[in-house]
N, C-alpha and C. Protein backbone atom coordinates (compact mmCIF):
# COMPACT_ATOMS: atom_id res chain seq x y z
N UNK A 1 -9.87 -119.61 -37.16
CA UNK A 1 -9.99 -118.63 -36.10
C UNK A 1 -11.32 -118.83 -35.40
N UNK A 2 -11.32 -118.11 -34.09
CA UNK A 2 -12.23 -118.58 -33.68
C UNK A 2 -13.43 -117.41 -33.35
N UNK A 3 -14.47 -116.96 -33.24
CA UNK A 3 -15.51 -116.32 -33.51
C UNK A 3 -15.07 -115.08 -34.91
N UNK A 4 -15.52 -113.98 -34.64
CA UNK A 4 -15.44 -112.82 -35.40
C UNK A 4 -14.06 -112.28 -35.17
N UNK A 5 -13.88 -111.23 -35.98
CA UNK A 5 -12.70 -110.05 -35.99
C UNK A 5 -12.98 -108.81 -36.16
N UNK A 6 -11.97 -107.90 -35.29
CA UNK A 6 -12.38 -106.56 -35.94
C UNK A 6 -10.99 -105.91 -36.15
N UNK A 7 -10.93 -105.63 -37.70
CA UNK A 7 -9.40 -105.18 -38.73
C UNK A 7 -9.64 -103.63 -38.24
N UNK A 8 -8.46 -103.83 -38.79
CA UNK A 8 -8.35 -102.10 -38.94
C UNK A 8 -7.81 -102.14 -40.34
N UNK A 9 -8.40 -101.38 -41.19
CA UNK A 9 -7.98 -101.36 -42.79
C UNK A 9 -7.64 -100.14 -43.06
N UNK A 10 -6.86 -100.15 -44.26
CA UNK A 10 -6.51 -99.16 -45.08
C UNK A 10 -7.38 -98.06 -45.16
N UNK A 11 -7.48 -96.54 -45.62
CA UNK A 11 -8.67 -96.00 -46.28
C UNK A 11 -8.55 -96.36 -47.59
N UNK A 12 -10.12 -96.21 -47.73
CA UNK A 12 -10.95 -96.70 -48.91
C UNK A 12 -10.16 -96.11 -50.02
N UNK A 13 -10.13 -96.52 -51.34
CA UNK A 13 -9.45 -96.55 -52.44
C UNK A 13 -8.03 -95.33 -52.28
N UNK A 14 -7.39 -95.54 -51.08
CA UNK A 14 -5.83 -95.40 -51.02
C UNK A 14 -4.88 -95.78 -51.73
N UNK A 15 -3.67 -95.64 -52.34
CA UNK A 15 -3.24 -95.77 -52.55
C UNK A 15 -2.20 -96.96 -51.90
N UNK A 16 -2.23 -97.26 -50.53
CA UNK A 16 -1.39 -98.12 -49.65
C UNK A 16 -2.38 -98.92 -49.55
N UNK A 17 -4.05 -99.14 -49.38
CA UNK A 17 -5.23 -100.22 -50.05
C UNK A 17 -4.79 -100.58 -51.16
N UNK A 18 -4.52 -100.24 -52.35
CA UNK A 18 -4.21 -100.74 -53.52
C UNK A 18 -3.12 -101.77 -53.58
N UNK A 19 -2.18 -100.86 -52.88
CA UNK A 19 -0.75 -101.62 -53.07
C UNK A 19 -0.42 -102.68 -52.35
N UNK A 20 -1.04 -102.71 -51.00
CA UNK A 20 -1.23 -104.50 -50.42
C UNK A 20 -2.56 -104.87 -51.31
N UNK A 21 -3.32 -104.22 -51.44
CA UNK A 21 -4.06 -105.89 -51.85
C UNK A 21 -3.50 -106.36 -53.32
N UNK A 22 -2.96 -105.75 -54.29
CA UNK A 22 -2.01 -106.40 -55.27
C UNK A 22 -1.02 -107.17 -54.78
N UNK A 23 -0.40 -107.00 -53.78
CA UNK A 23 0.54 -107.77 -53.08
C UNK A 23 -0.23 -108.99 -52.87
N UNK A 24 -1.00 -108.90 -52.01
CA UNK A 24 -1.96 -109.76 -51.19
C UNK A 24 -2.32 -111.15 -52.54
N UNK A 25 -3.04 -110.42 -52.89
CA UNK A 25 -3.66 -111.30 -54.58
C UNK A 25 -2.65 -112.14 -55.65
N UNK A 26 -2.10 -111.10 -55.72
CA UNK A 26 -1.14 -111.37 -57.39
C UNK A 26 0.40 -111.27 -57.06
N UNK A 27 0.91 -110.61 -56.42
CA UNK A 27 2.11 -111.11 -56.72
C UNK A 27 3.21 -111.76 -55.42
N UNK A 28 2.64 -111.79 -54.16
CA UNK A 28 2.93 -112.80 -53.41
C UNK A 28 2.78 -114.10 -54.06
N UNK A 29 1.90 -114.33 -53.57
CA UNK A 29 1.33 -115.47 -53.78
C UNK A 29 2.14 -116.71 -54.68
N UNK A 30 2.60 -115.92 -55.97
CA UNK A 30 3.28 -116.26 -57.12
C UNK A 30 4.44 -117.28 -56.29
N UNK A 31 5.09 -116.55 -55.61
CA UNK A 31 6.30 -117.57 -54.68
C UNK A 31 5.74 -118.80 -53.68
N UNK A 32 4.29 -118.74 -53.91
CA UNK A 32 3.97 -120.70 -52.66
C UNK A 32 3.64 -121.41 -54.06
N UNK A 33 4.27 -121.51 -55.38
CA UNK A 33 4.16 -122.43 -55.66
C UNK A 33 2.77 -123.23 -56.04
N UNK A 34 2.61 -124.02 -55.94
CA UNK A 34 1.38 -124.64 -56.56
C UNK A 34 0.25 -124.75 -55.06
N UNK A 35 0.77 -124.16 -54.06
CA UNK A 35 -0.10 -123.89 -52.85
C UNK A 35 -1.25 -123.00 -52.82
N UNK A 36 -2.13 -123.09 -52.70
CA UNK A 36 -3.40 -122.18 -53.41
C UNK A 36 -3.51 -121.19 -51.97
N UNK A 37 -2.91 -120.30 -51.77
CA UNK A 37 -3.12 -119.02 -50.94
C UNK A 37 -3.57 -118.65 -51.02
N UNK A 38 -4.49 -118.55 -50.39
CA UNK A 38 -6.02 -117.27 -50.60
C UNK A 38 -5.86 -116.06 -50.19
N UNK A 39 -6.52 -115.27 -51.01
CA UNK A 39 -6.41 -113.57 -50.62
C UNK A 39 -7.83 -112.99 -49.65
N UNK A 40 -7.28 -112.03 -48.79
CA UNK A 40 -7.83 -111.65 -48.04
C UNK A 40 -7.75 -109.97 -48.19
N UNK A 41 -8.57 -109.10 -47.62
CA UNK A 41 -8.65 -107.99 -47.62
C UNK A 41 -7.31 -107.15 -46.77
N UNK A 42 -6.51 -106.30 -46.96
CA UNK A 42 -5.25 -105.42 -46.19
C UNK A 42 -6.27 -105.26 -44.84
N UNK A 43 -5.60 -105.62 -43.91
CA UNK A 43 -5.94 -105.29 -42.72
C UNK A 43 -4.81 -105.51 -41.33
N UNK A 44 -5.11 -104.76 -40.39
CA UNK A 44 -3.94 -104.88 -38.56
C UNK A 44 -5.26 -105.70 -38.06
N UNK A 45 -5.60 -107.02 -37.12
CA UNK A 45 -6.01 -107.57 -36.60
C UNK A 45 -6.20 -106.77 -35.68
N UNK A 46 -7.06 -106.27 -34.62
CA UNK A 46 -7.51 -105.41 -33.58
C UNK A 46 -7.68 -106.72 -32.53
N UNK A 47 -8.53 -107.43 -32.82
CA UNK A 47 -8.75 -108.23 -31.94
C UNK A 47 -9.80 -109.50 -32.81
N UNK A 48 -9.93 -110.83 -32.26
CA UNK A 48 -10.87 -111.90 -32.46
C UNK A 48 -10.97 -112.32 -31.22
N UNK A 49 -12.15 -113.74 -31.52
CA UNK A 49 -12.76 -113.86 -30.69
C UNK A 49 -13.85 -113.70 -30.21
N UNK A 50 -14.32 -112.89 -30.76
CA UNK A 50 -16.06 -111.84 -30.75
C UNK A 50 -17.20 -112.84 -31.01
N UNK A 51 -17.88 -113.47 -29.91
CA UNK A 51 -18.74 -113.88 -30.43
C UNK A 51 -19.53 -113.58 -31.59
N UNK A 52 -19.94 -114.78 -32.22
CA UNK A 52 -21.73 -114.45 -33.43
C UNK A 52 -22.61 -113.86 -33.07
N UNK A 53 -23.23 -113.86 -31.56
CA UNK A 53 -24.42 -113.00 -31.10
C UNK A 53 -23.81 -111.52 -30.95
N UNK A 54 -23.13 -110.95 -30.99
CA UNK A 54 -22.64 -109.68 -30.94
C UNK A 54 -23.85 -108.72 -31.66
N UNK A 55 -24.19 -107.50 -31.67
CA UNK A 55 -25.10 -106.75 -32.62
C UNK A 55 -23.63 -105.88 -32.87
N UNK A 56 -23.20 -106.28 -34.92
CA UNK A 56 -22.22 -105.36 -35.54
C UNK A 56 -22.27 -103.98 -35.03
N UNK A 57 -23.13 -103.35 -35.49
CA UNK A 57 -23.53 -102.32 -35.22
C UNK A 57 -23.35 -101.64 -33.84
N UNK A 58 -23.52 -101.87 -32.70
CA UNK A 58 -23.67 -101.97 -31.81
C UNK A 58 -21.64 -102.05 -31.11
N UNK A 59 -21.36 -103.06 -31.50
CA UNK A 59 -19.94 -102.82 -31.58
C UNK A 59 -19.16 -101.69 -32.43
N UNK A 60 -19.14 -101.48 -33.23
CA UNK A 60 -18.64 -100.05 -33.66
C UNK A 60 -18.80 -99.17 -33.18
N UNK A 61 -20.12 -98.84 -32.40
CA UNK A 61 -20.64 -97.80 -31.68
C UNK A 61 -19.85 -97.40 -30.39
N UNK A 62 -19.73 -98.99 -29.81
CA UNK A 62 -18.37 -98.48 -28.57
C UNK A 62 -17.49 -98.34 -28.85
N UNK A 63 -16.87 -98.37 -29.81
CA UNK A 63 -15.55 -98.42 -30.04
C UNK A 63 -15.32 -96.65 -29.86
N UNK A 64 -14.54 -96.39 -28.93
CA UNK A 64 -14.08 -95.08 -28.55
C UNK A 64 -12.41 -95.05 -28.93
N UNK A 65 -12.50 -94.03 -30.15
CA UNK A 65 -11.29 -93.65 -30.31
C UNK A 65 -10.60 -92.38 -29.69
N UNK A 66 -9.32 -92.46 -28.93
CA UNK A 66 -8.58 -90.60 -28.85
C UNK A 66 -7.88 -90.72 -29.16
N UNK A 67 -7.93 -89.68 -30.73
CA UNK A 67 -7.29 -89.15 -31.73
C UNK A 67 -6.58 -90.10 -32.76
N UNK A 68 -6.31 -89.68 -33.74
CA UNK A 68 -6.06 -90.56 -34.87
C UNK A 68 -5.27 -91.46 -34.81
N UNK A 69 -5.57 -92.65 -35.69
CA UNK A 69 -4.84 -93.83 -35.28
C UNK A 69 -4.02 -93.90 -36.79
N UNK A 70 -2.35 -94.26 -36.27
CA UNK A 70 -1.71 -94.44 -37.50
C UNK A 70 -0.71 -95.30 -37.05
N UNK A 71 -0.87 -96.06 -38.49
CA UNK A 71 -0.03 -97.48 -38.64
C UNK A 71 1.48 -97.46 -39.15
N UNK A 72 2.09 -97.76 -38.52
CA UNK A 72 3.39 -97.75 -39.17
C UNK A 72 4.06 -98.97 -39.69
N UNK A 73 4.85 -99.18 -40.66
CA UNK A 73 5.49 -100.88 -40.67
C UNK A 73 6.76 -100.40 -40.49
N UNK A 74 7.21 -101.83 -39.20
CA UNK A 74 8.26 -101.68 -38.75
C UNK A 74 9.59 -102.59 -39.31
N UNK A 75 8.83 -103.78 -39.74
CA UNK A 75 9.26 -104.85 -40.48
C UNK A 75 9.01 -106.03 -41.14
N UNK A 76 9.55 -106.47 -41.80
CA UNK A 76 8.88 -107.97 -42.95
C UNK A 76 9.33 -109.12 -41.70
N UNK A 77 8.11 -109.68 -41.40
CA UNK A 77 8.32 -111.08 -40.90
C UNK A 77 8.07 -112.42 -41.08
N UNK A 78 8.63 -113.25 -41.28
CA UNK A 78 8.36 -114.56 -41.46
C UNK A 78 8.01 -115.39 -40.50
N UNK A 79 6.45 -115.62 -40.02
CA UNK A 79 5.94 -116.11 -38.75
C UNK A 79 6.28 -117.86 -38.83
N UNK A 80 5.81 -118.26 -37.54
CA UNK A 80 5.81 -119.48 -37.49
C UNK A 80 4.44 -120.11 -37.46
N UNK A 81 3.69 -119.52 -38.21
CA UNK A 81 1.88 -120.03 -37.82
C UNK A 81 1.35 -120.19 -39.18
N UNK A 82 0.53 -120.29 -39.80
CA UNK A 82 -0.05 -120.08 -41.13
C UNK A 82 -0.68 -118.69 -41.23
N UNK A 83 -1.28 -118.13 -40.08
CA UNK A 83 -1.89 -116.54 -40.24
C UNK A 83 -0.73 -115.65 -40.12
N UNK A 84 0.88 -115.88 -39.99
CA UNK A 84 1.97 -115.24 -40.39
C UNK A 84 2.66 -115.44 -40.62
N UNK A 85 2.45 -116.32 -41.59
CA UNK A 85 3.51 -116.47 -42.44
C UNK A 85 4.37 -115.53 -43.77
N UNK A 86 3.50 -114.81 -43.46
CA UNK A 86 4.37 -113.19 -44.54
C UNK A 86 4.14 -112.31 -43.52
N UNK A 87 4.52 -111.13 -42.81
CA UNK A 87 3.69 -110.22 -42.26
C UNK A 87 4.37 -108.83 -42.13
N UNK A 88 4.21 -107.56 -42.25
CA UNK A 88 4.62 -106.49 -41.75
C UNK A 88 4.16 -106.34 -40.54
N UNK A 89 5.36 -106.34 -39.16
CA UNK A 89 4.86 -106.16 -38.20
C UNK A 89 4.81 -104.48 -37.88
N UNK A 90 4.44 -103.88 -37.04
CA UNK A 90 4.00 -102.53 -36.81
C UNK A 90 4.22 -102.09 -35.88
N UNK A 91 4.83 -100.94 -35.10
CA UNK A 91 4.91 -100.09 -34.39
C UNK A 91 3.92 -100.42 -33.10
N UNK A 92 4.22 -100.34 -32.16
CA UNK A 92 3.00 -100.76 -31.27
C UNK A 92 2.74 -99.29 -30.78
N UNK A 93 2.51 -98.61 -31.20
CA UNK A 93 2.26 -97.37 -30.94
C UNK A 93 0.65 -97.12 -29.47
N UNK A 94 1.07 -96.36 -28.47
CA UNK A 94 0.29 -96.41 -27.63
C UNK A 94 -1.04 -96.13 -28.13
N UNK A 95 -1.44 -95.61 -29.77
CA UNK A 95 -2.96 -95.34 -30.01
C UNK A 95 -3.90 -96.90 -30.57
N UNK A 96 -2.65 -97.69 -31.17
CA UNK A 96 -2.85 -99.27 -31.55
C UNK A 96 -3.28 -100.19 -30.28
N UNK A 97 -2.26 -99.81 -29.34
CA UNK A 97 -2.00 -100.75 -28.19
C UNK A 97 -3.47 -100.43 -27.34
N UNK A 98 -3.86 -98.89 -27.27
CA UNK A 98 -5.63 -98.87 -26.48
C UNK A 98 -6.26 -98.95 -27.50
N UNK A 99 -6.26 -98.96 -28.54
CA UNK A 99 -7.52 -99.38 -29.18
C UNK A 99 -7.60 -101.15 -28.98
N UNK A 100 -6.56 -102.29 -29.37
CA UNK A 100 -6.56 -103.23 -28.45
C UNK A 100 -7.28 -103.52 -27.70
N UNK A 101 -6.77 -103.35 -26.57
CA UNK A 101 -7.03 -103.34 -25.25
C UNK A 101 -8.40 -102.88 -25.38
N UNK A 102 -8.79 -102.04 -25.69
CA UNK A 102 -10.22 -101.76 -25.50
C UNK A 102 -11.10 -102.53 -26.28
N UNK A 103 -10.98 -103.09 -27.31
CA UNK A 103 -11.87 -104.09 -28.00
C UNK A 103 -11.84 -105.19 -27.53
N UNK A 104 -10.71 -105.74 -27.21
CA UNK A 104 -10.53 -107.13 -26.00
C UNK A 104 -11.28 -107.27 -25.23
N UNK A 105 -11.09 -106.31 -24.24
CA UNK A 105 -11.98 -105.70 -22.97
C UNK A 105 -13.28 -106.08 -23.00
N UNK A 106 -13.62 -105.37 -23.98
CA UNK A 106 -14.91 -105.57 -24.27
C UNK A 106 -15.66 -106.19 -25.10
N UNK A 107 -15.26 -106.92 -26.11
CA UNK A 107 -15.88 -107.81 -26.71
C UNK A 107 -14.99 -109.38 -27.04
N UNK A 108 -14.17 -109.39 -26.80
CA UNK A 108 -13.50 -110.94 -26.93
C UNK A 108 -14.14 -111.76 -25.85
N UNK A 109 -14.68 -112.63 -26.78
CA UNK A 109 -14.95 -113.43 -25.68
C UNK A 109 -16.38 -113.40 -24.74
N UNK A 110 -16.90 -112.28 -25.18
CA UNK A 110 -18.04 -112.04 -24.22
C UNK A 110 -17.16 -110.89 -23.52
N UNK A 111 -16.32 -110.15 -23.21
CA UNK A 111 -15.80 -109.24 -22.12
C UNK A 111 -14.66 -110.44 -21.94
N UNK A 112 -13.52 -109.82 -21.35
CA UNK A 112 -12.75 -110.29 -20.81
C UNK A 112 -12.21 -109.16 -19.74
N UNK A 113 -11.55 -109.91 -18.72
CA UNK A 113 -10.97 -108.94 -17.26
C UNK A 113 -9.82 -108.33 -17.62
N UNK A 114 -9.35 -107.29 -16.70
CA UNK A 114 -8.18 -106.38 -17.29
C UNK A 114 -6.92 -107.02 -16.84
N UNK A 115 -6.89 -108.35 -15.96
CA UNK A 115 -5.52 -108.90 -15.94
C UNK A 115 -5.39 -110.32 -17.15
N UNK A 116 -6.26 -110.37 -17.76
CA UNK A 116 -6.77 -111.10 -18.90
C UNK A 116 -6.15 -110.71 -20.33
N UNK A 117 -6.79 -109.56 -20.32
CA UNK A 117 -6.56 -108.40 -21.57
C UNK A 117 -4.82 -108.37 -21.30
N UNK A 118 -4.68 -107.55 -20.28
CA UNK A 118 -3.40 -107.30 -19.63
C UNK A 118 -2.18 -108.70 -20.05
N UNK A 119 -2.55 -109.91 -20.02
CA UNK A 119 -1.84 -111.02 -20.52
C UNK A 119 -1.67 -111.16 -21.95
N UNK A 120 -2.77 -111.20 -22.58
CA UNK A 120 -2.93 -111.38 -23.85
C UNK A 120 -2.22 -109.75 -24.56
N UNK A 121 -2.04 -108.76 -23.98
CA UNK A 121 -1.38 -107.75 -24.84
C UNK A 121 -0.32 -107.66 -24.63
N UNK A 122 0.64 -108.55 -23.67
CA UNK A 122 1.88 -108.68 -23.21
C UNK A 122 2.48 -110.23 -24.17
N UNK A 123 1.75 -110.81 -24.15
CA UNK A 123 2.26 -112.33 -24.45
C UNK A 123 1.63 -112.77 -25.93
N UNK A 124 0.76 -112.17 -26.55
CA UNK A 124 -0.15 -112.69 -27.49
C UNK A 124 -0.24 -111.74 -28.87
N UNK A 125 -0.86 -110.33 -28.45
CA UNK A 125 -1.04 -109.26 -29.31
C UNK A 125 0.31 -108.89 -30.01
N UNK A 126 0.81 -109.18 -31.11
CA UNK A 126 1.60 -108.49 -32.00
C UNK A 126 0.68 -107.51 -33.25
N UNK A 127 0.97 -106.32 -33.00
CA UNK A 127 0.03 -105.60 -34.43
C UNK A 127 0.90 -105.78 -35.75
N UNK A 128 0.12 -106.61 -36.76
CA UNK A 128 0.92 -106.89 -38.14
C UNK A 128 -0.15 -107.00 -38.98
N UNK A 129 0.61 -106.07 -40.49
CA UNK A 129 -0.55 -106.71 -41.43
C UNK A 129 -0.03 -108.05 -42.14
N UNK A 130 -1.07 -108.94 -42.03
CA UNK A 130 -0.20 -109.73 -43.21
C UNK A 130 -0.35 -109.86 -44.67
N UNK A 131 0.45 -110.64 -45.26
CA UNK A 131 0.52 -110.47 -46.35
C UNK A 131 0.04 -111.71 -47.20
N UNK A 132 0.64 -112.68 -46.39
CA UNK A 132 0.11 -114.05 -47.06
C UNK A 132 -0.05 -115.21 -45.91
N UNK A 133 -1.79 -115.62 -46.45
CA UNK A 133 -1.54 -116.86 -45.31
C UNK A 133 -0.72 -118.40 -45.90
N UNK A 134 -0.04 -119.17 -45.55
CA UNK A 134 0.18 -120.39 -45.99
C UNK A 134 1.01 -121.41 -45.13
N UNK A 135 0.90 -122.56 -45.93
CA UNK A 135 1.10 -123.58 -45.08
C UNK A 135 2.48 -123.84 -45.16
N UNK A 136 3.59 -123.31 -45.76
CA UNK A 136 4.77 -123.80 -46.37
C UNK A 136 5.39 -123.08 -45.19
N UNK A 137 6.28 -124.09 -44.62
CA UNK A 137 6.97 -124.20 -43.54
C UNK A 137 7.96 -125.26 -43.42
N UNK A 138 9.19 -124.80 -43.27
CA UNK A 138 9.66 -123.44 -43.11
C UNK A 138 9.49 -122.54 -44.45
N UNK A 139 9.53 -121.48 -44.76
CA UNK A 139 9.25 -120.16 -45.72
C UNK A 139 10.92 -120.09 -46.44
N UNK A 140 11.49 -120.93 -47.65
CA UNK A 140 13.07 -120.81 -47.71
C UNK A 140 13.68 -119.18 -47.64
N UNK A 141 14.61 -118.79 -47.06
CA UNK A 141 15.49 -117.42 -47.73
C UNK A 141 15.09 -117.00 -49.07
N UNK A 142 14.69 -117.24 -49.59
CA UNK A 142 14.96 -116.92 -51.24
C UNK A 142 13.43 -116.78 -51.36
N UNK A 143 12.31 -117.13 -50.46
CA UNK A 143 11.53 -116.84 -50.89
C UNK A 143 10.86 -114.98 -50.13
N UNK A 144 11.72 -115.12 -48.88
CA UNK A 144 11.42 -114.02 -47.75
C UNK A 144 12.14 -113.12 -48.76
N UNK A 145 13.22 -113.10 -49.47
CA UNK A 145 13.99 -112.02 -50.21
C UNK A 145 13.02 -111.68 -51.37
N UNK A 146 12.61 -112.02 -51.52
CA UNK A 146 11.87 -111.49 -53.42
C UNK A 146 10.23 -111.26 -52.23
N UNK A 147 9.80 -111.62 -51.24
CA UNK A 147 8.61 -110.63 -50.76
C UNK A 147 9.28 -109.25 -50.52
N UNK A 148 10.91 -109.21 -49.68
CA UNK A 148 11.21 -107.81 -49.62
C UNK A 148 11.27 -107.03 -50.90
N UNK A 149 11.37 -108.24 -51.48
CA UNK A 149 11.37 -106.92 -53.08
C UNK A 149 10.25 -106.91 -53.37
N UNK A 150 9.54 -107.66 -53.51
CA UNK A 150 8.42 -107.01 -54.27
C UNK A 150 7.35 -105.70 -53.54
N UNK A 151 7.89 -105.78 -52.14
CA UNK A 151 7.62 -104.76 -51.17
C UNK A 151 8.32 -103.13 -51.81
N UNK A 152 9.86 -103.39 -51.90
CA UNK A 152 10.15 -102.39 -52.45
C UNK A 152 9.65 -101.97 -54.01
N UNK A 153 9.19 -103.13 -54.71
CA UNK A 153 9.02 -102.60 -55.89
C UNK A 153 7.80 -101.87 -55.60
N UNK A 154 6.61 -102.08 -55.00
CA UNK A 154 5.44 -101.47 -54.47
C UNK A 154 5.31 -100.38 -54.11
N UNK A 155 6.80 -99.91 -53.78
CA UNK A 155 7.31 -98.84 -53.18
C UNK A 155 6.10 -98.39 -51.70
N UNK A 156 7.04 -99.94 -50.95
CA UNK A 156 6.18 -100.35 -49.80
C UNK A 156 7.75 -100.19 -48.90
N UNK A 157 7.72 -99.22 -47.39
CA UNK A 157 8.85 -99.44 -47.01
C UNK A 157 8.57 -99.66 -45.47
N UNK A 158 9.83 -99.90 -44.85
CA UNK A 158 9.25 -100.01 -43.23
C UNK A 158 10.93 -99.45 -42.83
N UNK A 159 11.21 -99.64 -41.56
CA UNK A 159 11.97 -98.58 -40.22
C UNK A 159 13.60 -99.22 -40.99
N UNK A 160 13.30 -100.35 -41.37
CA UNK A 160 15.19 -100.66 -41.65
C UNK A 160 15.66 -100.43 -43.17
N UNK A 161 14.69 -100.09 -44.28
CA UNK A 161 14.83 -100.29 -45.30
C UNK A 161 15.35 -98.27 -45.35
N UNK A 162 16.17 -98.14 -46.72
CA UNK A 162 16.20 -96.59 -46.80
C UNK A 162 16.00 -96.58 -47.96
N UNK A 163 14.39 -96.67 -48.28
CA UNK A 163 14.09 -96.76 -49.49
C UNK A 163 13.75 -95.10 -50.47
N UNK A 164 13.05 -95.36 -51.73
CA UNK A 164 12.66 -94.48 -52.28
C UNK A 164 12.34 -93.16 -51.30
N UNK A 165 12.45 -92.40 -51.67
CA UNK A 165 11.29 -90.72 -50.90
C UNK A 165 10.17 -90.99 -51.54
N UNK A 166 9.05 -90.61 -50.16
CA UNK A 166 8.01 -90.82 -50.52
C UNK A 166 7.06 -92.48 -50.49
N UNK A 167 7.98 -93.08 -49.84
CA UNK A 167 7.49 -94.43 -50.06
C UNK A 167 6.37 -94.52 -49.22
N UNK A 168 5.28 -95.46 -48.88
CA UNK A 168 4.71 -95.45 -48.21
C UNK A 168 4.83 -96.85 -46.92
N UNK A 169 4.83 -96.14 -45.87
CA UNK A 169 5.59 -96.49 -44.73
C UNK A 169 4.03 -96.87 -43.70
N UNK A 170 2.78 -96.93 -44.13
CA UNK A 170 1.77 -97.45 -43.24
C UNK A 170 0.55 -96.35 -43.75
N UNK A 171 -0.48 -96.41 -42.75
CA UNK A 171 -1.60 -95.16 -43.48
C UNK A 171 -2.27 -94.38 -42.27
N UNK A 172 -2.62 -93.12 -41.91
CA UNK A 172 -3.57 -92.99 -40.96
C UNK A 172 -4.95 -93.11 -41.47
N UNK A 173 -5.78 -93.03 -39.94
CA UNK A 173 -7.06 -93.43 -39.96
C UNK A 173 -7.79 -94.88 -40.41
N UNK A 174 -8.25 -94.86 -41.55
CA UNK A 174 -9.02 -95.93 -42.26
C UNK A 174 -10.53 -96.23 -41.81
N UNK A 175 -10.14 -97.40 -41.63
CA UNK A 175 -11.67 -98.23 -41.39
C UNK A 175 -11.23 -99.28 -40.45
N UNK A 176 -12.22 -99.69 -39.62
CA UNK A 176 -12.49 -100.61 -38.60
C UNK A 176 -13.40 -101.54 -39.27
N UNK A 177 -13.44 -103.19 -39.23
CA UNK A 177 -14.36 -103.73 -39.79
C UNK A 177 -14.87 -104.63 -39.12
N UNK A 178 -15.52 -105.31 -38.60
CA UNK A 178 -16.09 -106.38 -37.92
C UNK A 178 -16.25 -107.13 -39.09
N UNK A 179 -15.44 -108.79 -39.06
CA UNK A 179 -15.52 -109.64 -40.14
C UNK A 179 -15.32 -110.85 -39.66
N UNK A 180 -16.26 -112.01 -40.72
CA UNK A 180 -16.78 -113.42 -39.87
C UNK A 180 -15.76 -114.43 -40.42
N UNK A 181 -14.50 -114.29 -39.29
CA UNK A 181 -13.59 -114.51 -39.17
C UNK A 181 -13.81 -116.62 -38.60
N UNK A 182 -14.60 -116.69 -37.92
CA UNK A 182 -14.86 -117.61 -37.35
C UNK A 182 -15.50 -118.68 -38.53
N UNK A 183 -15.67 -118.11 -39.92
CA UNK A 183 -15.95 -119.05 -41.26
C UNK A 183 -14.90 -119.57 -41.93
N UNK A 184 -14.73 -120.91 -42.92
CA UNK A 184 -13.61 -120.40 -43.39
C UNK A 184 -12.89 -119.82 -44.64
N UNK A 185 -11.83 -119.46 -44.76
CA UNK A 185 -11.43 -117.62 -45.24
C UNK A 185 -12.03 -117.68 -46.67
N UNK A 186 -12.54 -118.64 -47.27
CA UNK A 186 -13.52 -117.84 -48.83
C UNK A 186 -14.41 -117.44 -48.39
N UNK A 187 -15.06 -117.77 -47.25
CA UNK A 187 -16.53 -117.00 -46.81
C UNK A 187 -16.22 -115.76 -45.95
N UNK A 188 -15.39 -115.27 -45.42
CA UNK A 188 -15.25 -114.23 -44.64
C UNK A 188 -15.85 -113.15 -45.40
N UNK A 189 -16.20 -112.25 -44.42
CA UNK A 189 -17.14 -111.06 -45.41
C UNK A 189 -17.05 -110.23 -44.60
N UNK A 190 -17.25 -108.93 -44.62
CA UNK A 190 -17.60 -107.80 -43.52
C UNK A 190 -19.04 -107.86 -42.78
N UNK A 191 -19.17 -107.76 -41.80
CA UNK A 191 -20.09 -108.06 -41.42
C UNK A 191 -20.93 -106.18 -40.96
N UNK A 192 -19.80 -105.51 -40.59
CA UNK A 192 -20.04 -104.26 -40.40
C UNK A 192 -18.93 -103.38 -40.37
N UNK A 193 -19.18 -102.26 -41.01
CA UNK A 193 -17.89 -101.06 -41.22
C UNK A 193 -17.98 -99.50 -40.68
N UNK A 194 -16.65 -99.12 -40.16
CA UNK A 194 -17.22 -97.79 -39.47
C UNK A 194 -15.81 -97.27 -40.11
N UNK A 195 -15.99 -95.83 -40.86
CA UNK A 195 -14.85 -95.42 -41.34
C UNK A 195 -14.43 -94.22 -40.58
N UNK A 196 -13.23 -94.47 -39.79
CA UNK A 196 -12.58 -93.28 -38.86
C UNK A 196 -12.43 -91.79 -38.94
């Protein structure tokens, strides 16, 4: 990837934090085989791109939210890229879609223009968490079926499944993180955190 990122994560020791990053770690993973998948922190991609000279701090500070932001999963996808190759995609809900847009705006890239932004949230921006990065392509049937289960065993659900009561279906609020996305992924770290 190319400069920084800023996630939108779970809240802190949640219960839906817990349950992707066990996913994430330990029992995805189990299905690539002798492919060494690295684990990464539960997070919705907001935006990359952010230059290194950025002041963290300083970015969180603009970040203007109205009213609470909540994630929904809409469905299990099997991408065609290595950064989605497992993914719950999400609701594009109009509080996801301006928070977007507004971090784009303003920090991808140095600033980017609003028929810019405007492209990239039409053609580019899908909000998804993922689950696993890897290189195995194509992803067989049999392996996309046992992530849906182990989703349901997590008692992890999204819009097509009619799972358990009570399942958990996404999280509000959380955390925003600025992370040095632009390293590569054993070094990624938070670089700065603002909790909603």
């Amino acid at each position: 990837m190319t400069g920084a990122s800023l996630w939108l994560c779970p809240p802190a020791g949640s219960p839906i934090e817990a349950a992707l990053q066990t996913l994430i770690t330990k029992t995805i993973p189990l299905h690539f085989g002798d492919e060494k998948v690295p684990a990464f922190r539960p997070h919705m991609t907001i935006t990359s791109d952010i230059p290194e000279s950025v002041d963290p701090e300083e970015v969180l500070r603009k970040i203007s939210l109205r009213g609470l932001l909540e994630v929904n999963f809409k469905e299990l996808v099997i991408g065609q890229t290595y950064y989605t190759r497992g993914t719950l995609h999400l609701e594009r809900t109009p509080a996801i879609i301006d928070l977007a847009r507004q971090c784009r705006e303003l920090f991808a890239n140095g600033g980017a223009e609003v028929e810019i932004v405007d492209k990239w949230e039409k053609e580019v921006f899908t909000p998804h968490v993922s689950l696993v990065y890897s290189a195995m392509d194509p992803v067989p049937d049999n392996i996309r079926e046992a992530i849906g289960q182990d989703l349901k065993e997590a008692n992890i659900g999204v819009l097509h499944w009619n799972g358990p009561k009570g399942e958990m279906r996404g999280w509000k609020g959380g955390r925003i993180a600025l992370v040095s996305t632009h390293k590569p992924i054993e070094e990624w770290e938070t670089i700065a955190e603002r909790t909603l």
